[in-house]
PDB file of N, CA and C in Angstrom:
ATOM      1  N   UNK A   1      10.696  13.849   8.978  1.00  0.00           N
ATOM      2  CA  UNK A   1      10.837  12.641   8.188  1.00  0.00           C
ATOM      3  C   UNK A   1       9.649  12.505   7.248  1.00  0.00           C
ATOM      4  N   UNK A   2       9.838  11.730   6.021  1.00  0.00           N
ATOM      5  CA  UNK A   2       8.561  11.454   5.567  1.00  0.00           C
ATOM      6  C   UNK A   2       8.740   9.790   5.402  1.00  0.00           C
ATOM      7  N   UNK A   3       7.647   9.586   4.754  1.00  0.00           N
ATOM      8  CA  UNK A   3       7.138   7.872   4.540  1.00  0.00           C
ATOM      9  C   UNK A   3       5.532   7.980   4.044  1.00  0.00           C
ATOM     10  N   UNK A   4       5.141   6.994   3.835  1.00  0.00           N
ATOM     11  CA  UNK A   4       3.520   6.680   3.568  1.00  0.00           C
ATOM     12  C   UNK A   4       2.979   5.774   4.924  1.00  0.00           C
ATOM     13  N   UNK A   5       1.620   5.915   5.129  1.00  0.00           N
ATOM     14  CA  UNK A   5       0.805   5.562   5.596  1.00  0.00           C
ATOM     15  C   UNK A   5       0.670   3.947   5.164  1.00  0.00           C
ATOM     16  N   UNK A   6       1.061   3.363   5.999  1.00  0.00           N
ATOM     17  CA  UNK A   6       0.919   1.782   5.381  1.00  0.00           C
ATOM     18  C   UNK A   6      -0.560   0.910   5.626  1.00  0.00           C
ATOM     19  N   UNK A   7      -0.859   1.598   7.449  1.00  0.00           N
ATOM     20  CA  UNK A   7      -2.660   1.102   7.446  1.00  0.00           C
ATOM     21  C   UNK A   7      -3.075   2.056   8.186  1.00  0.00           C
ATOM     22  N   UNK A   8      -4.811   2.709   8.088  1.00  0.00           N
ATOM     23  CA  UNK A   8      -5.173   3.510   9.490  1.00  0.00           C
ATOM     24  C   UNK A   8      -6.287   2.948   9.756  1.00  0.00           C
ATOM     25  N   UNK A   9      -6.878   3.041  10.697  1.00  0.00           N
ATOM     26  CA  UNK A   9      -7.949   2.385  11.268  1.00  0.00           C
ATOM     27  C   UNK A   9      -8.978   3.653  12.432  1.00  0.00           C
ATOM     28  N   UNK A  10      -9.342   4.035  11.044  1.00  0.00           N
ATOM     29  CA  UNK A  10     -10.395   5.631  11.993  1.00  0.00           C
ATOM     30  C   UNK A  10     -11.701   5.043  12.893  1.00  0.00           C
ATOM     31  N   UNK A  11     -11.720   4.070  12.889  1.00  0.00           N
ATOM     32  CA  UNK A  11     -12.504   3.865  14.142  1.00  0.00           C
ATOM     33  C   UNK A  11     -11.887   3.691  15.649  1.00  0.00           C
ATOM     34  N   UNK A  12     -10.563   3.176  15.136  1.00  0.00           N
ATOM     35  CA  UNK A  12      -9.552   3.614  16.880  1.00  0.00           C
ATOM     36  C   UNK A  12      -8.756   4.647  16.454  1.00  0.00           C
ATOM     37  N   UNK A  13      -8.730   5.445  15.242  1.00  0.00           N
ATOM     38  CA  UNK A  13      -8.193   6.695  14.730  1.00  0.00           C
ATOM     39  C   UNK A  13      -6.484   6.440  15.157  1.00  0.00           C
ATOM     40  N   UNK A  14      -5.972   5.272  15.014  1.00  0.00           N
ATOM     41  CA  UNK A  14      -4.744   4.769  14.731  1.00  0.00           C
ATOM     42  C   UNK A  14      -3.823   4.241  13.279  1.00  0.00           C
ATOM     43  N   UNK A  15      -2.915   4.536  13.304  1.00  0.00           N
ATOM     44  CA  UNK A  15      -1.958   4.048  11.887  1.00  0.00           C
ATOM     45  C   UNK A  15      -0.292   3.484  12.070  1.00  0.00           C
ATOM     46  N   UNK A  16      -0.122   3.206  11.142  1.00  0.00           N
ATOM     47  CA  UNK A  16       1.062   2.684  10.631  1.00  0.00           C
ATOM     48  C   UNK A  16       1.482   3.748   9.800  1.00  0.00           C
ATOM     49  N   UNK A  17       3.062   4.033   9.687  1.00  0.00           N
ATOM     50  CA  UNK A  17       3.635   4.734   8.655  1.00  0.00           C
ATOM     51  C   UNK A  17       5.026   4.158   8.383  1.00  0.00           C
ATOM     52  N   UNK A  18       5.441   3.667   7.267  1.00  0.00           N
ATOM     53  CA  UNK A  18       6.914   3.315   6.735  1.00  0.00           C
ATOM     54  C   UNK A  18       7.427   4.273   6.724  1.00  0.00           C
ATOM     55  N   UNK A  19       8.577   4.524   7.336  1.00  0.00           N
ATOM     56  CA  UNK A  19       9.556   5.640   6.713  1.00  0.00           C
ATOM     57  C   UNK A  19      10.760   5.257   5.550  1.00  0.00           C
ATOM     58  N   UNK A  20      11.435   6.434   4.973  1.00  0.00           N
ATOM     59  CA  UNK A  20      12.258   5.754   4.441  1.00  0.00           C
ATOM     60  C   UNK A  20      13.348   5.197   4.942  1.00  0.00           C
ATOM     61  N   UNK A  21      13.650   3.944   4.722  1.00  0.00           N
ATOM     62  CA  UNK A  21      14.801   3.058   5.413  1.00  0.00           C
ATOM     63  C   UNK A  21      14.133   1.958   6.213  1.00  0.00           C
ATOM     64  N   UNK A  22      12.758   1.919   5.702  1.00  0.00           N
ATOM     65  CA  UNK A  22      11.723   0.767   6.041  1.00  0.00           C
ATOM     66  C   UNK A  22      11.177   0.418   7.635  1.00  0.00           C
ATOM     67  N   UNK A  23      11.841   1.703   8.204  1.00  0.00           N
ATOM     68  CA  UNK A  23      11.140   1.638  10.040  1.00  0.00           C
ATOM     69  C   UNK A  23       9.743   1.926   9.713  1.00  0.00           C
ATOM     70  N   UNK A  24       9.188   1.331  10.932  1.00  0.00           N
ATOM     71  CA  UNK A  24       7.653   1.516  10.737  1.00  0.00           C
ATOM     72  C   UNK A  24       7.507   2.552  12.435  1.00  0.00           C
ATOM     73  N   UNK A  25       6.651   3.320  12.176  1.00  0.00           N
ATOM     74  CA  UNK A  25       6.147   4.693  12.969  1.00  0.00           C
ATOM     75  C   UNK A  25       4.870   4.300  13.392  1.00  0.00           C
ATOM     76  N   UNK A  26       4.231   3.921  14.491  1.00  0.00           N
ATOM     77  CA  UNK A  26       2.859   4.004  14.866  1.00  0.00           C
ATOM     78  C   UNK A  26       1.988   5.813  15.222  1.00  0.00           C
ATOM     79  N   UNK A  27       0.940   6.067  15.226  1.00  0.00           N
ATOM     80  CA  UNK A  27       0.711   7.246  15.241  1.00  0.00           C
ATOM     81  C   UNK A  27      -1.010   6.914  15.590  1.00  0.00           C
ATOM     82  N   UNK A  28      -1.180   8.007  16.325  1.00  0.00           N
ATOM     83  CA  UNK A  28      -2.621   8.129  16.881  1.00  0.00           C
ATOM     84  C   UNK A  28      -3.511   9.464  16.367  1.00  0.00           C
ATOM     85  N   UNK A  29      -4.430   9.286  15.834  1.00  0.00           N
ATOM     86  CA  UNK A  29      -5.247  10.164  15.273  1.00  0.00           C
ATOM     87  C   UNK A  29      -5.116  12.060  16.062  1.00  0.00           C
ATOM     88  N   UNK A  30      -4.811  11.635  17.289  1.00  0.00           N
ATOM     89  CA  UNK A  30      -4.386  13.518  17.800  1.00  0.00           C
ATOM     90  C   UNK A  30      -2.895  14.440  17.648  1.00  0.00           C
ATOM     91  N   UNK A  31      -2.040  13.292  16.905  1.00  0.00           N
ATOM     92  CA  UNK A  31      -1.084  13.478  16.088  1.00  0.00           C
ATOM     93  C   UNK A  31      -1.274  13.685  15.004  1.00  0.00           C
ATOM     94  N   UNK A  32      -2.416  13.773  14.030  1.00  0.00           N
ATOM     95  CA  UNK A  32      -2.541  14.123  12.321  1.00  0.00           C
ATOM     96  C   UNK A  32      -3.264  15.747  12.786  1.00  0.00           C
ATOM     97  N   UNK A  33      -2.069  16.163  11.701  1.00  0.00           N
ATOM     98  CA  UNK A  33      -2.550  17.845  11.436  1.00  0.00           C
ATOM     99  C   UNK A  33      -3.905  17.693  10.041  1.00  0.00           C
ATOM    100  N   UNK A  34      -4.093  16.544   9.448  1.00  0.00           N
ATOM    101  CA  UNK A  34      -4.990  16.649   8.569  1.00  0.00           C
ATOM    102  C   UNK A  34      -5.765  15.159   8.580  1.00  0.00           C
ATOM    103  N   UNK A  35      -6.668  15.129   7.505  1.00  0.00           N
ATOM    104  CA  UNK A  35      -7.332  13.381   6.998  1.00  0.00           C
ATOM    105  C   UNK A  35      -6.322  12.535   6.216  1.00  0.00           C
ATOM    106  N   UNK A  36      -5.876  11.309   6.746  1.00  0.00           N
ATOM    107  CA  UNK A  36      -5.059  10.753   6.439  1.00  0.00           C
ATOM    108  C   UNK A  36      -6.377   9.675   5.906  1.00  0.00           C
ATOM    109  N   UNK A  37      -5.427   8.531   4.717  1.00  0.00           N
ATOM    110  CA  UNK A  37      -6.045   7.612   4.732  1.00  0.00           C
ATOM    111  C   UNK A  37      -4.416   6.368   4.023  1.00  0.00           C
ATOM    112  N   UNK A  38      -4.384   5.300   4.153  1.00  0.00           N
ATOM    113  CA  UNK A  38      -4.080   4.634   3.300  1.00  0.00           C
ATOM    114  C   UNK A  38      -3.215   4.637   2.205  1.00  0.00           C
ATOM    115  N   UNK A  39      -1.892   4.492   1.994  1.00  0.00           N
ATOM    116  CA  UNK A  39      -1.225   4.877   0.709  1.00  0.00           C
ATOM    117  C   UNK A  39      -0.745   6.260   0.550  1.00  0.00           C
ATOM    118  N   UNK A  40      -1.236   7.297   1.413  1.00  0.00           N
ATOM    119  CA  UNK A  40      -0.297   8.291   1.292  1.00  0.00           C
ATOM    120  C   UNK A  40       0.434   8.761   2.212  1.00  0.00           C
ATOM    121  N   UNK A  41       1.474   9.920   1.267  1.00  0.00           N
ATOM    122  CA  UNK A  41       3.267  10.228   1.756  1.00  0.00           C
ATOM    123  C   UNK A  41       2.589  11.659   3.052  1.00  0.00           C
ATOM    124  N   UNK A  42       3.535  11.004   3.592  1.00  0.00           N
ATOM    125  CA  UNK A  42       3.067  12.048   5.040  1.00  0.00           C
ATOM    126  C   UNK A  42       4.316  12.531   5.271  1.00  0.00           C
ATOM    127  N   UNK A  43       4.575  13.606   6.183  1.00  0.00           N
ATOM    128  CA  UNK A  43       5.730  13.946   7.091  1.00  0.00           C
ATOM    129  C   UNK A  43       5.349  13.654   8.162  1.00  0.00           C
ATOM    130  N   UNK A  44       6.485  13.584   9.304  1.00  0.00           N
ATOM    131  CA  UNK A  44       6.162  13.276  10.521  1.00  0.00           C
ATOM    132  C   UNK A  44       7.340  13.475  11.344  1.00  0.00           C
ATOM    133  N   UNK A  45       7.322  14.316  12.352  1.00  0.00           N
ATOM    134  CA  UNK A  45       8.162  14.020  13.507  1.00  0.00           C
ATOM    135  C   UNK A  45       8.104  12.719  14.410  1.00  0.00           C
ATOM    136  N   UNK A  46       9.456  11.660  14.221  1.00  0.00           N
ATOM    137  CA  UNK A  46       9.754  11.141  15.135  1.00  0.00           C
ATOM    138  C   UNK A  46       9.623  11.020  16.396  1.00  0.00           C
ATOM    139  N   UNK A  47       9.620   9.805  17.581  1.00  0.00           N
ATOM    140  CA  UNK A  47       9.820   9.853  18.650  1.00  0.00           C
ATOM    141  C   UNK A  47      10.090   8.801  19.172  1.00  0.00           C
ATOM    142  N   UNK A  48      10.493   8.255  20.093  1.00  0.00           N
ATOM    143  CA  UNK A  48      11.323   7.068  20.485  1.00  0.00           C
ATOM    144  C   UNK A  48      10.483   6.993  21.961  1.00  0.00           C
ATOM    145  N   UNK A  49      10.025   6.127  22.696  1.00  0.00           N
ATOM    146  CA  UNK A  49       9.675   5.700  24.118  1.00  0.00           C
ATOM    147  C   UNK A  49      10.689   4.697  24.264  1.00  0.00           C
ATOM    148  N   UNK A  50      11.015   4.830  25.295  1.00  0.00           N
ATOM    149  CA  UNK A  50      11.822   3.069  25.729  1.00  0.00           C
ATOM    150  C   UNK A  50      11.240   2.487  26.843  1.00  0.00           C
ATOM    151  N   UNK A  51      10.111   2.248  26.996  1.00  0.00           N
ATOM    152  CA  UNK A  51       9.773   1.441  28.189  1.00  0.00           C
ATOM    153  C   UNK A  51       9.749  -0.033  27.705  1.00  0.00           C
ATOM    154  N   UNK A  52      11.031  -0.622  28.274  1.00  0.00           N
ATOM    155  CA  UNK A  52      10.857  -2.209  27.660  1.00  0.00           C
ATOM    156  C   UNK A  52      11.953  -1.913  26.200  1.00  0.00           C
ATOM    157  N   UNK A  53      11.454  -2.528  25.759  1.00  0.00           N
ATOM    158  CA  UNK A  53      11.707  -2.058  24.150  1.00  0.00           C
ATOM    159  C   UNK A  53      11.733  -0.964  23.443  1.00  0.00           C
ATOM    160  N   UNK A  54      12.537  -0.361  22.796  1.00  0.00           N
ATOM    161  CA  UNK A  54      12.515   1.144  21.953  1.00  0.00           C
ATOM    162  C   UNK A  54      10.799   0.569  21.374  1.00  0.00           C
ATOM    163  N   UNK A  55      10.002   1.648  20.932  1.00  0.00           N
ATOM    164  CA  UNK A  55       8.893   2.369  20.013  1.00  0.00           C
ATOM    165  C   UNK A  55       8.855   3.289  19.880  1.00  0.00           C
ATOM    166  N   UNK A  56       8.781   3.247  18.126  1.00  0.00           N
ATOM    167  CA  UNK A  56       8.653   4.235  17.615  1.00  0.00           C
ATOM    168  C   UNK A  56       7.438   5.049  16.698  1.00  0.00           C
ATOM    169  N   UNK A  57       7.324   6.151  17.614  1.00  0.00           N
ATOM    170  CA  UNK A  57       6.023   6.695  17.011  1.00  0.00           C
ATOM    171  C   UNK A  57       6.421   7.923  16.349  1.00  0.00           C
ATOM    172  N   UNK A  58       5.036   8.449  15.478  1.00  0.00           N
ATOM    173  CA  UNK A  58       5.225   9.544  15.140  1.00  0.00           C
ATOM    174  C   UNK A  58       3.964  10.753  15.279  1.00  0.00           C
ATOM    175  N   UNK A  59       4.602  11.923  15.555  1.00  0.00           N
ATOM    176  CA  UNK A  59       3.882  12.804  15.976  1.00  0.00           C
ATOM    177  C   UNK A  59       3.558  13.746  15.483  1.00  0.00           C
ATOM    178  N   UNK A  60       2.834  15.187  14.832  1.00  0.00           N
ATOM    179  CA  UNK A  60       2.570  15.869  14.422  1.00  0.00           C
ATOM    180  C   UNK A  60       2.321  15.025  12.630  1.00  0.00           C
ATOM    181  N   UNK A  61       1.574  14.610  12.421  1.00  0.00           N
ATOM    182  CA  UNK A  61       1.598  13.607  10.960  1.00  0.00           C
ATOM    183  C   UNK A  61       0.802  14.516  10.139  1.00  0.00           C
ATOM    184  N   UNK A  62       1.137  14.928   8.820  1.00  0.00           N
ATOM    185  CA  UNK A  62       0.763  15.460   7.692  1.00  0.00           C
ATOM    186  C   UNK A  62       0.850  14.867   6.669  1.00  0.00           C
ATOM    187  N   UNK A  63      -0.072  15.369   5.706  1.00  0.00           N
ATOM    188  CA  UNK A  63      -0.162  14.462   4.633  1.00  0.00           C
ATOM    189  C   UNK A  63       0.401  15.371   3.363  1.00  0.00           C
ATOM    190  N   UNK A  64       0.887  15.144   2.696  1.00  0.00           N
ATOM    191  CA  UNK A  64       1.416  16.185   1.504  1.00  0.00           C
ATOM    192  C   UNK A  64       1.306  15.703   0.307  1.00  0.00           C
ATOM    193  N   UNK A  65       0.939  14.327  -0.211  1.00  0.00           N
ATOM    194  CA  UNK A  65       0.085  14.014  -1.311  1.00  0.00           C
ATOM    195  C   UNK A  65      -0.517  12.737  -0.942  1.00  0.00           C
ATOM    196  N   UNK A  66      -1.881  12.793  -1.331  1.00  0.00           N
ATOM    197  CA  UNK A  66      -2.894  11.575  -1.417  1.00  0.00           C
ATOM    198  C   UNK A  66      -2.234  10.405  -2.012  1.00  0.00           C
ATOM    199  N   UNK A  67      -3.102   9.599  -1.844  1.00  0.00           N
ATOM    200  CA  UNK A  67      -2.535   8.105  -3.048  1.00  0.00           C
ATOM    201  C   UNK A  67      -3.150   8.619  -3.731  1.00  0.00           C
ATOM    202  N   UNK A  68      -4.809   8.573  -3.319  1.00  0.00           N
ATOM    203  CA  UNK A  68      -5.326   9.317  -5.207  1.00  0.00           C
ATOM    204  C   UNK A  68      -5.205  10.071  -6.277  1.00  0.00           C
ATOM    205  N   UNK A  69      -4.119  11.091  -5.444  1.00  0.00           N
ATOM    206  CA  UNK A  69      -3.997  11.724  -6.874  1.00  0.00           C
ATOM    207  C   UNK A  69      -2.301  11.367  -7.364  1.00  0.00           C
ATOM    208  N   UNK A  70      -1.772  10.505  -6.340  1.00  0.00           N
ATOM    209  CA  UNK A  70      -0.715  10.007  -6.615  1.00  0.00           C
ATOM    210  C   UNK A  70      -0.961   9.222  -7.903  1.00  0.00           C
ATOM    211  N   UNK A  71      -1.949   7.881  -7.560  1.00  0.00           N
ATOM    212  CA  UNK A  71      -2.115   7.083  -8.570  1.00  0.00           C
ATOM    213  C   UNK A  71      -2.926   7.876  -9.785  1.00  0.00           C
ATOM    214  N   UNK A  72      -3.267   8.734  -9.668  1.00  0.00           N
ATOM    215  CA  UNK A  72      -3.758   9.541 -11.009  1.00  0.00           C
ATOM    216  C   UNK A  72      -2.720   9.991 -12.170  1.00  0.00           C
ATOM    217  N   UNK A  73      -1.379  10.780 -11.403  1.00  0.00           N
ATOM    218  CA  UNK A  73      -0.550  11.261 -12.278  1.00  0.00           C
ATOM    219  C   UNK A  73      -0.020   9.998 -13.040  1.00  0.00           C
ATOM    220  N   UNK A  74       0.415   8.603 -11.804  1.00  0.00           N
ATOM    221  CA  UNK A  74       1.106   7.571 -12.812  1.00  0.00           C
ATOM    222  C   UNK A  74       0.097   6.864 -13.073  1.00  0.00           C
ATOM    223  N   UNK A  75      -1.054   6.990 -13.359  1.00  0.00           N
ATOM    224  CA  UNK A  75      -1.992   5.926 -13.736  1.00  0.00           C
ATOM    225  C   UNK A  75      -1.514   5.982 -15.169  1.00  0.00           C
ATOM    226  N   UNK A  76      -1.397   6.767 -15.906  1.00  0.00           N
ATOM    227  CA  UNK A  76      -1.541   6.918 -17.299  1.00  0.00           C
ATOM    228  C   UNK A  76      -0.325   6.082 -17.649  1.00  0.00           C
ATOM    229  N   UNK A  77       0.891   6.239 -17.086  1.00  0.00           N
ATOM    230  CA  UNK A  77       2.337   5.549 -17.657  1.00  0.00           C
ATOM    231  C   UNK A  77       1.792   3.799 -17.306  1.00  0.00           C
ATOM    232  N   UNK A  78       1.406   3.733 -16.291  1.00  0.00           N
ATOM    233  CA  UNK A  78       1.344   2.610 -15.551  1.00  0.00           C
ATOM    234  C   UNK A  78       0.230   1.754 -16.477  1.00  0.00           C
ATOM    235  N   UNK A  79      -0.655   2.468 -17.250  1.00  0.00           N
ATOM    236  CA  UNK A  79      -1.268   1.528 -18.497  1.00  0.00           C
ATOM    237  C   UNK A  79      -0.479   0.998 -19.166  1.00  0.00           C
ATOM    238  N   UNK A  80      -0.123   2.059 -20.120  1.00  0.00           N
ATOM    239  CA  UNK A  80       0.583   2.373 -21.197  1.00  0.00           C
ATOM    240  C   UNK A  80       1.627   1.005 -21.378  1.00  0.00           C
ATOM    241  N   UNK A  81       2.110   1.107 -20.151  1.00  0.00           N
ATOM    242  CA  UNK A  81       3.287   0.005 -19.761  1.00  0.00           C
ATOM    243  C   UNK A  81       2.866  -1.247 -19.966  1.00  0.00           C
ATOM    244  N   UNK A  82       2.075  -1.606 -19.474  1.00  0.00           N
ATOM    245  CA  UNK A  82       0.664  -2.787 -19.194  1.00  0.00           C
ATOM    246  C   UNK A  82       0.321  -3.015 -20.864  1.00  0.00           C
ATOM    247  N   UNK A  83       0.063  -2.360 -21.385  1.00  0.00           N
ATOM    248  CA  UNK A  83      -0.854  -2.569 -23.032  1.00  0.00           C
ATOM    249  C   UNK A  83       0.249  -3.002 -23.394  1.00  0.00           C
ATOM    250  N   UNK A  84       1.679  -2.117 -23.682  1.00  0.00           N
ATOM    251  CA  UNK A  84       2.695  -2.478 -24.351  1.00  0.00           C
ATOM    252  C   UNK A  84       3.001  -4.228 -23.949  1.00  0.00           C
ATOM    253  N   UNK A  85       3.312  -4.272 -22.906  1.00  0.00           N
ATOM    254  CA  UNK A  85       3.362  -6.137 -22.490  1.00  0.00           C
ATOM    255  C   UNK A  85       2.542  -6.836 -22.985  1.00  0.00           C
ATOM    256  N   UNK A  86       1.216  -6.712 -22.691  1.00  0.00           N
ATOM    257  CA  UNK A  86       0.471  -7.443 -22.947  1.00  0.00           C
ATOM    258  C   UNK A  86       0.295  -7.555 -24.840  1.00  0.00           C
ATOM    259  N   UNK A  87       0.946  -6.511 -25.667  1.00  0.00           N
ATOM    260  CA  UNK A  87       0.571  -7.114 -27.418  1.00  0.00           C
ATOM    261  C   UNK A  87       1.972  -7.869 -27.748  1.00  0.00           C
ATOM    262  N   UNK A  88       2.766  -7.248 -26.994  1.00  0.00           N
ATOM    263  CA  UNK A  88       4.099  -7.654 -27.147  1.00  0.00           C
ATOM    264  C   UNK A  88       3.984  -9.164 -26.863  1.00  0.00           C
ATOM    265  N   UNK A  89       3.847  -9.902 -25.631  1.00  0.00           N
ATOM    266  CA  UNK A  89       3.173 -11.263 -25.185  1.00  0.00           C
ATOM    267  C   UNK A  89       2.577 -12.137 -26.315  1.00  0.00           C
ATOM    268  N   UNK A  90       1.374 -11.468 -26.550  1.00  0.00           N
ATOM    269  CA  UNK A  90       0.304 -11.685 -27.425  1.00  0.00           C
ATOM    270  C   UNK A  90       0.753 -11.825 -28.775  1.00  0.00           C
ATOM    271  N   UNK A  91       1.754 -10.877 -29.434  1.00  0.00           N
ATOM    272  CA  UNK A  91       2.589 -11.298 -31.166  1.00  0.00           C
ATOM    273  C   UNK A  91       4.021 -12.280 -30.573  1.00  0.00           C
ATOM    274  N   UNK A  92       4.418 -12.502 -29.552  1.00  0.00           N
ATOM    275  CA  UNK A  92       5.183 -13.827 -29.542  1.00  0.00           C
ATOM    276  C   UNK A  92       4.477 -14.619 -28.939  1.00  0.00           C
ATOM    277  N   UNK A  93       3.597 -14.797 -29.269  1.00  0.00           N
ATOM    278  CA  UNK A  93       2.805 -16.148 -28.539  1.00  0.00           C
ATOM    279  C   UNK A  93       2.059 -16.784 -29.643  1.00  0.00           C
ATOM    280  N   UNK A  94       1.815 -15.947 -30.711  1.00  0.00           N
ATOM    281  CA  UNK A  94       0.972 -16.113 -32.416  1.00  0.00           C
ATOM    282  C   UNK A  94       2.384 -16.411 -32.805  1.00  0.00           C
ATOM    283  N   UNK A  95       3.546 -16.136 -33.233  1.00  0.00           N
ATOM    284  CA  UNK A  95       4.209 -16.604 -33.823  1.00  0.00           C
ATOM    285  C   UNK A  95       5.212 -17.711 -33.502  1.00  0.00           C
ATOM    286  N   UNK A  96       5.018 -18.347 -32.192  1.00  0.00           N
ATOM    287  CA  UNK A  96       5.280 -19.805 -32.396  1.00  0.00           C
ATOM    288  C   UNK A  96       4.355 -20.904 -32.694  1.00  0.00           C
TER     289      UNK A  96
END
């Protein structure tokens, strides 16, 4: 499966991961094959406990792109987009 990393917390070397279809995956730091942090798309094998309640964790967790260099490739559109609004705004707002 994949998803992103929604929070980790490397001082109890624990996380959160969304998958797609919005389940959330808990995962423990001896489950990451690499350095996870925050915002990025991981794979992950599934797993289900049922004691009580289904939980769902995930196991073997990899990371296969950063946020950082995620937000690098769309940083540039993600201005661009931003400037355009903002003159666009700015010449109907002078001409009333």
């Amino acid at each position: 499966m994949q998803g992103y990393v929604l929070a980790f917390r490397p001082g109890l070397r624990q996380g959160t991961i969304v998958a797609e279809g919005g389940r959330s995956f808990n995962f423990v730091g001896n489950s990451l094959e690499s350095d996870v942090d925050g915002g990025d798309i991981v794979t992950f094998k599934p797993r289900v406990t049922r004691a009580g309640q289904p939980r769902y964790q995930a196991i073997h967790v990899r990371v296969v792109e950063k946020w950082s260099e995620r937000l690098k490739s769309c940083q540039g559109n993600l201005l661009g987009e931003l400037h355009m609004t903002i003159q666009s705004e700015g010449a109907l707002s002078r001409s009333h």
